[in-house]
N, C-alpha and C. Protein backbone atom coordinates (compact mmCIF):
# COMPACT_ATOMS: atom_id res chain seq x y z
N UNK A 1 107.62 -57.32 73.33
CA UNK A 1 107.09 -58.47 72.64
C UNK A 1 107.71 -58.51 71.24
N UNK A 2 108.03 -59.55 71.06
CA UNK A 2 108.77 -59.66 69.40
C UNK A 2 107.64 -59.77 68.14
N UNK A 3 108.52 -59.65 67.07
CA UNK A 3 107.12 -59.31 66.25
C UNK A 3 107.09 -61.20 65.45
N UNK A 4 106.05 -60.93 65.10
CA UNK A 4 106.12 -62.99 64.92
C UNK A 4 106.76 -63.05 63.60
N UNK A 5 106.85 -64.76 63.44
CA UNK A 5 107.56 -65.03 62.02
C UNK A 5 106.69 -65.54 61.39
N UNK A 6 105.90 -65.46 60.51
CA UNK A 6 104.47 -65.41 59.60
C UNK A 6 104.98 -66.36 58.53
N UNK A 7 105.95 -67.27 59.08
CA UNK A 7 106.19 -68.24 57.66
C UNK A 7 105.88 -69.50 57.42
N UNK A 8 104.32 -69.78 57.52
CA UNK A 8 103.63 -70.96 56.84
C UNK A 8 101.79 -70.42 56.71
N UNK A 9 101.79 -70.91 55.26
CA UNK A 9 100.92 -70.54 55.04
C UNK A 9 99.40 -71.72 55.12
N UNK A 10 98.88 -70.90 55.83
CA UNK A 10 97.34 -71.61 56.18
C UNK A 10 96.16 -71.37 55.30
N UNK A 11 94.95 -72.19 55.27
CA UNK A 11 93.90 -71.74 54.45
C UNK A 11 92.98 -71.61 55.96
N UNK A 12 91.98 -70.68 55.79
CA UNK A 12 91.32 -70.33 56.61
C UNK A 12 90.16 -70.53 56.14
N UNK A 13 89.15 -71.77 56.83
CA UNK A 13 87.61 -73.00 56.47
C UNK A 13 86.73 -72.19 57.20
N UNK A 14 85.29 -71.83 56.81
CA UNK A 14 84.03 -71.81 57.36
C UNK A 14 83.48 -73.18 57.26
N UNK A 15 82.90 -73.35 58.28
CA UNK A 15 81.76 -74.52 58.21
C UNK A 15 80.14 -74.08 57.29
N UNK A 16 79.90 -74.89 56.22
CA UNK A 16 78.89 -74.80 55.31
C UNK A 16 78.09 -76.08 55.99
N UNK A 17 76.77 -75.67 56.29
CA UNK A 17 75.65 -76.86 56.58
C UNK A 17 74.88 -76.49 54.97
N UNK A 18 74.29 -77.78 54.47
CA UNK A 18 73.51 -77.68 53.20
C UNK A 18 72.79 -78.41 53.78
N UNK A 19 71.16 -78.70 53.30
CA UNK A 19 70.57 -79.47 53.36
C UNK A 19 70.31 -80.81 52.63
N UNK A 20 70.52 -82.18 53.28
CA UNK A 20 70.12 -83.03 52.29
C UNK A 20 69.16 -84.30 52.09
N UNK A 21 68.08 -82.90 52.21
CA UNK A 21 66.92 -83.47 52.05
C UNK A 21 66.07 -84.21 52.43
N UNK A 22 66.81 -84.51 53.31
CA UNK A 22 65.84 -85.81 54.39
C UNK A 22 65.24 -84.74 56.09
N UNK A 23 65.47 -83.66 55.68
CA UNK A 23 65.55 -82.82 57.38
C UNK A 23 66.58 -82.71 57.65
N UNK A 24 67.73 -83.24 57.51
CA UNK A 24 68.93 -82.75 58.07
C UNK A 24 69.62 -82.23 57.40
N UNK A 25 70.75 -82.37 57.60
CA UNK A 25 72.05 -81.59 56.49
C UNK A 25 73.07 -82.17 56.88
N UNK A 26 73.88 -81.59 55.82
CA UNK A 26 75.52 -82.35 56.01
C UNK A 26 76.58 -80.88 56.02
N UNK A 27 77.62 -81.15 56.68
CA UNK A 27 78.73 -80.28 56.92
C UNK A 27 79.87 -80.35 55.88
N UNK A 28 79.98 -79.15 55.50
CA UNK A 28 81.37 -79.11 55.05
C UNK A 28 82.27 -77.73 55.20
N UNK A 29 83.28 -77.95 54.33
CA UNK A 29 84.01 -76.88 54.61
C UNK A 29 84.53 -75.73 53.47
N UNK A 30 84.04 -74.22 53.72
CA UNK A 30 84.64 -73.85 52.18
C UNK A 30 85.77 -72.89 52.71
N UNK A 31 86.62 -72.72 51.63
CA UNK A 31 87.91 -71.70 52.05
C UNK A 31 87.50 -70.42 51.95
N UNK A 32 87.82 -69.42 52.91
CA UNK A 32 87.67 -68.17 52.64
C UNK A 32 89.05 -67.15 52.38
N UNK A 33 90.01 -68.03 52.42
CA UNK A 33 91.66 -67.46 51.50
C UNK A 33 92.63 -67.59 53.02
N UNK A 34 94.05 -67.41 52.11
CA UNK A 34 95.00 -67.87 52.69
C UNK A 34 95.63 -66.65 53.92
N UNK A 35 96.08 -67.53 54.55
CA UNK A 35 96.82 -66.36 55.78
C UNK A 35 98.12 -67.07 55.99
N UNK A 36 99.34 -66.03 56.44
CA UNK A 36 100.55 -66.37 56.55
C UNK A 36 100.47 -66.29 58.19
N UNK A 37 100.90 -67.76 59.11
CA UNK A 37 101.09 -67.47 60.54
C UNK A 37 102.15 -68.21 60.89
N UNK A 38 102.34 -67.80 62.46
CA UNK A 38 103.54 -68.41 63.25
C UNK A 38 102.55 -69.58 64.18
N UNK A 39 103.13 -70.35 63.71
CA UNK A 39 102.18 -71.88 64.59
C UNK A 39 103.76 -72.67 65.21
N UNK A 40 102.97 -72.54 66.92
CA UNK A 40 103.35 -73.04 67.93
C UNK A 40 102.59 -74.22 68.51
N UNK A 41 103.64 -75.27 68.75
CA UNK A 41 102.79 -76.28 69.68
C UNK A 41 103.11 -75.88 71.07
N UNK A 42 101.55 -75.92 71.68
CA UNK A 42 102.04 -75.92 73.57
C UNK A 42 101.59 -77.10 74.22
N UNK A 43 100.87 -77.92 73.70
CA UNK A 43 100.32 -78.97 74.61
C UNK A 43 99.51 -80.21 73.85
N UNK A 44 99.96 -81.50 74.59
CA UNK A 44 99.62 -82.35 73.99
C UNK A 44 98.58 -83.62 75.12
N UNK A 45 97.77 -84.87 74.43
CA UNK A 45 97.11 -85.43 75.25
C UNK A 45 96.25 -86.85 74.29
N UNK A 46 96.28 -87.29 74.71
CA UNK A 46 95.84 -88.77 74.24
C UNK A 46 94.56 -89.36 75.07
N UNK A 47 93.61 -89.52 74.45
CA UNK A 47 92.09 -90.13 75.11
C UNK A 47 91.98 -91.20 74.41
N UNK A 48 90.59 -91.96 74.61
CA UNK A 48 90.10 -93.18 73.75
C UNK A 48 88.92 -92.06 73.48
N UNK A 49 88.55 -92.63 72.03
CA UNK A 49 87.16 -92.16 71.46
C UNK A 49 86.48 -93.06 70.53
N UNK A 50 85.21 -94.03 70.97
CA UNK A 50 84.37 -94.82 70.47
C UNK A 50 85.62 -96.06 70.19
N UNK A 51 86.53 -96.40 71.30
CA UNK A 51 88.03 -97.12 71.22
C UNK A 51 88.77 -97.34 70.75
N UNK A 52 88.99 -95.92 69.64
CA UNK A 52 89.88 -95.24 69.23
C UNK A 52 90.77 -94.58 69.99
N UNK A 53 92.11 -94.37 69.72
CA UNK A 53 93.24 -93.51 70.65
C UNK A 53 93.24 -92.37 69.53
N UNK A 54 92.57 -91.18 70.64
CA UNK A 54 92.47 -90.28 69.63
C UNK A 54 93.96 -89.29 70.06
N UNK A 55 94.93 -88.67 69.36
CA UNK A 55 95.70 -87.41 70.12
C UNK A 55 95.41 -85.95 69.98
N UNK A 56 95.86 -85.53 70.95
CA UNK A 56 95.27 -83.58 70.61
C UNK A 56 96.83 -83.22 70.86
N UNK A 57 96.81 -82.03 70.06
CA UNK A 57 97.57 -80.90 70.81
C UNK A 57 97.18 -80.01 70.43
N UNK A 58 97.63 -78.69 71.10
CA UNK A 58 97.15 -77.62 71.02
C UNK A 58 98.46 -76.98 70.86
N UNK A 59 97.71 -75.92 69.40
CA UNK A 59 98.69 -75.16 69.16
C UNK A 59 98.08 -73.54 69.84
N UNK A 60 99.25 -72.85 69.37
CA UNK A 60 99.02 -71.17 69.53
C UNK A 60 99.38 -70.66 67.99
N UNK A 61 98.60 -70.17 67.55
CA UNK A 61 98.63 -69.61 65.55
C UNK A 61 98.60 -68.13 65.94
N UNK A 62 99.55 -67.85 65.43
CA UNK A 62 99.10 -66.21 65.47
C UNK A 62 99.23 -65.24 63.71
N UNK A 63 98.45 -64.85 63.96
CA UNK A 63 98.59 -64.29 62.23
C UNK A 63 98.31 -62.80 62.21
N UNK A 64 98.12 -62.24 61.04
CA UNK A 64 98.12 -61.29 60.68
C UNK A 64 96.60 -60.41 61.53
N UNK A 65 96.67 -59.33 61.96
CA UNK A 65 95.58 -58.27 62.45
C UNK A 65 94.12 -58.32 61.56
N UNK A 66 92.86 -58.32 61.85
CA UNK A 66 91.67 -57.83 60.92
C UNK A 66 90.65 -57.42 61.62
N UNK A 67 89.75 -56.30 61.17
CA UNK A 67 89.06 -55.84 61.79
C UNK A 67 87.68 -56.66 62.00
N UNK A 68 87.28 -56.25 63.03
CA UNK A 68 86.01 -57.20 63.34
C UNK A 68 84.97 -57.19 62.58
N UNK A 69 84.16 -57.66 61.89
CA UNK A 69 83.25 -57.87 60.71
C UNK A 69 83.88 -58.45 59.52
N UNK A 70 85.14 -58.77 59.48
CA UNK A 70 85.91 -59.05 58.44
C UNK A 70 85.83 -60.79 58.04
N UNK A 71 85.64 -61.31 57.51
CA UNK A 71 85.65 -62.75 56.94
C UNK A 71 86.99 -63.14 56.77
N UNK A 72 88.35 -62.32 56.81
CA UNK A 72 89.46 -63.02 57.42
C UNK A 72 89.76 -62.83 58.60
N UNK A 73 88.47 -62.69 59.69
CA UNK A 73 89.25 -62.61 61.03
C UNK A 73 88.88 -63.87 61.48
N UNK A 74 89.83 -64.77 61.87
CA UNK A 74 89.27 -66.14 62.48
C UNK A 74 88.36 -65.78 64.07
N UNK A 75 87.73 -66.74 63.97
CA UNK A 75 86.82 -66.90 65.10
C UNK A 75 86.52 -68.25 65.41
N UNK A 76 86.38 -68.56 66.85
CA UNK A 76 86.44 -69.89 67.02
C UNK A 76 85.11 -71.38 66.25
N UNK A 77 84.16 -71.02 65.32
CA UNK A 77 83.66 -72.08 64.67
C UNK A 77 84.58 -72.61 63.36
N UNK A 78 85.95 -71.82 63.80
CA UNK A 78 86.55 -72.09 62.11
C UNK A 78 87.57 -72.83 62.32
N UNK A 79 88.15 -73.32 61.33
CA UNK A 79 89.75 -74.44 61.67
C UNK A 79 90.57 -73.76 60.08
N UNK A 80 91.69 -73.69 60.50
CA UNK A 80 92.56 -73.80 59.63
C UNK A 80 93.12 -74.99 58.88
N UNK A 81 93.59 -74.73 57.17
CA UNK A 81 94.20 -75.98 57.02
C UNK A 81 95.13 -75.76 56.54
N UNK A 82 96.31 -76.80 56.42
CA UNK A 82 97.62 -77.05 55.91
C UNK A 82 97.77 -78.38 55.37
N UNK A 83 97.59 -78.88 54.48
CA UNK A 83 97.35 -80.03 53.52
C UNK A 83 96.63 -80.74 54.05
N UNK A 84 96.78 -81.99 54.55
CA UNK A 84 96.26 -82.65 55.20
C UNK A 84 95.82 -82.42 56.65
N UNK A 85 96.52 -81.50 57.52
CA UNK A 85 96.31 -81.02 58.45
C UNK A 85 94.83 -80.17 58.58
N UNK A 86 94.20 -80.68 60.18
CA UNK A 86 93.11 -79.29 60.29
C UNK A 86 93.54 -78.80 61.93
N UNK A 87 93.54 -77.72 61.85
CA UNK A 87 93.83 -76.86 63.80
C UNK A 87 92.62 -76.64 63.51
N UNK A 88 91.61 -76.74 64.38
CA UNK A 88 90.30 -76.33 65.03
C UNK A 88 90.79 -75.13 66.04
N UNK A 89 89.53 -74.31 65.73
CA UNK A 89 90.00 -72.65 66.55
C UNK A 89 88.88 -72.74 67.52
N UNK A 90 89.75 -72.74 69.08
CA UNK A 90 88.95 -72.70 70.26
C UNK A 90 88.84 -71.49 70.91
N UNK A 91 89.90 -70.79 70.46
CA UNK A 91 89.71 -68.72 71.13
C UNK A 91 90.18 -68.19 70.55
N UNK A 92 90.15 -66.90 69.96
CA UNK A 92 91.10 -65.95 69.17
C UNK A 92 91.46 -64.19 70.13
N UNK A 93 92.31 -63.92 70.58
CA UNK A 93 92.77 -62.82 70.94
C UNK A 93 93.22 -61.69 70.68
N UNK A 94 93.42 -60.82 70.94
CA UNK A 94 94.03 -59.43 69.89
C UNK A 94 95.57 -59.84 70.62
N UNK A 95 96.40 -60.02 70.14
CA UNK A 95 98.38 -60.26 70.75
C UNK A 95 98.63 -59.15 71.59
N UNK A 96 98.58 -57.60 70.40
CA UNK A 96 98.80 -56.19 71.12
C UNK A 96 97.87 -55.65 70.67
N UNK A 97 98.11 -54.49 71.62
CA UNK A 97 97.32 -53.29 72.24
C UNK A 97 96.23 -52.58 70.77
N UNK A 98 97.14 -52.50 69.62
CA UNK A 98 97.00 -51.98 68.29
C UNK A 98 96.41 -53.07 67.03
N UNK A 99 96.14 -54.26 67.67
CA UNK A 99 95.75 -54.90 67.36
C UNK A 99 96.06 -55.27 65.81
N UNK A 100 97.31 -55.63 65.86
CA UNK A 100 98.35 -55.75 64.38
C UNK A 100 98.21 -57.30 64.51
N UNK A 101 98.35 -58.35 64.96
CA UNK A 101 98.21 -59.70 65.73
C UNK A 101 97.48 -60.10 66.49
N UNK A 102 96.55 -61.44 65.67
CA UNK A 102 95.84 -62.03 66.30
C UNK A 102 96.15 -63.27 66.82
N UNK A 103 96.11 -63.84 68.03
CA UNK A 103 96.91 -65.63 68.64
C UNK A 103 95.78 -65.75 68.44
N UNK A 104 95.61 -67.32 67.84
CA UNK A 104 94.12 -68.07 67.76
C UNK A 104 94.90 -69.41 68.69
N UNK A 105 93.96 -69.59 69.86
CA UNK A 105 94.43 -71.41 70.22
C UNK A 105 93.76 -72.26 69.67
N UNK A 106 94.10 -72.81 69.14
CA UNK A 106 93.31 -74.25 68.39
C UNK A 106 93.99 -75.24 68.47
N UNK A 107 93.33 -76.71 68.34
CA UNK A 107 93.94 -77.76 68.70
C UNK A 107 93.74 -79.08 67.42
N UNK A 108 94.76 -79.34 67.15
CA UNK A 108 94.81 -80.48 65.88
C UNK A 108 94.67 -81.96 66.71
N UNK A 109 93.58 -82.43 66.16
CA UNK A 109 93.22 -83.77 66.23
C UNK A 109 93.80 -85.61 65.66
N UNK A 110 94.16 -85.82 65.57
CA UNK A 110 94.74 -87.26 64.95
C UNK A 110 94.13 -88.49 65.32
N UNK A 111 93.71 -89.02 65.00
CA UNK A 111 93.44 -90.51 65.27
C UNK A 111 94.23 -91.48 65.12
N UNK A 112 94.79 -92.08 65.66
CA UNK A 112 95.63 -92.88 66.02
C UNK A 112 95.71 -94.36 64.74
């Protein structure tokens, strides 16, 4: 297995619910710091949503190793960003055995 090329840098988002005040809450997003990964596209797809043409694809991100309990290990409620860009994280894997590399699949959204 080759070792990846870690050259674009991502911010890595938790989802923050606050409350506002009425019983519900509102969502947002705070950064918990940057990671250097190799982002691959594998797959792409086009739906209608509320008759909108929404597009997906799905990438494969793979980044740097972290141990489990760690707040830079992605896990799938989180999305990465790149300016304007967000990849939403749908699974995260250990790459190898030694667990130096993690592939996250996530899939970037667009609205048409």
């Amino acid at each position: 297995m080759k070792t990846p090329r870690l050259n674009r840098k991502l911010v890595l988002e938790a989802p923050v619910r606050v409350a506002d005040g009425s019983g519900g809450y509102t969502e947002s997003w705070e950064p918990l710091g940057a990671v250097w990964a190799e982002v691959t596209a594998r797959s792409g797809s086009e739906r209608q949503v509320a008759g909108v043409p929404v597009s997906r694809v799905g990438y494969r991100i793979v980044v740097r190793g972290a141990p489990m309990g760690s707040t830079m290990r992605p896990s799938p409620d989180q999305r990465f960003a790149e300016g304007t860009r967000r990849f939403v994280i749908r699974a995260v894997a250990e790459r190898d055995s030694r667990g130096q590399f993690l592939t996250c699949f996530a899939d970037e959204e667009v609205a048409a």
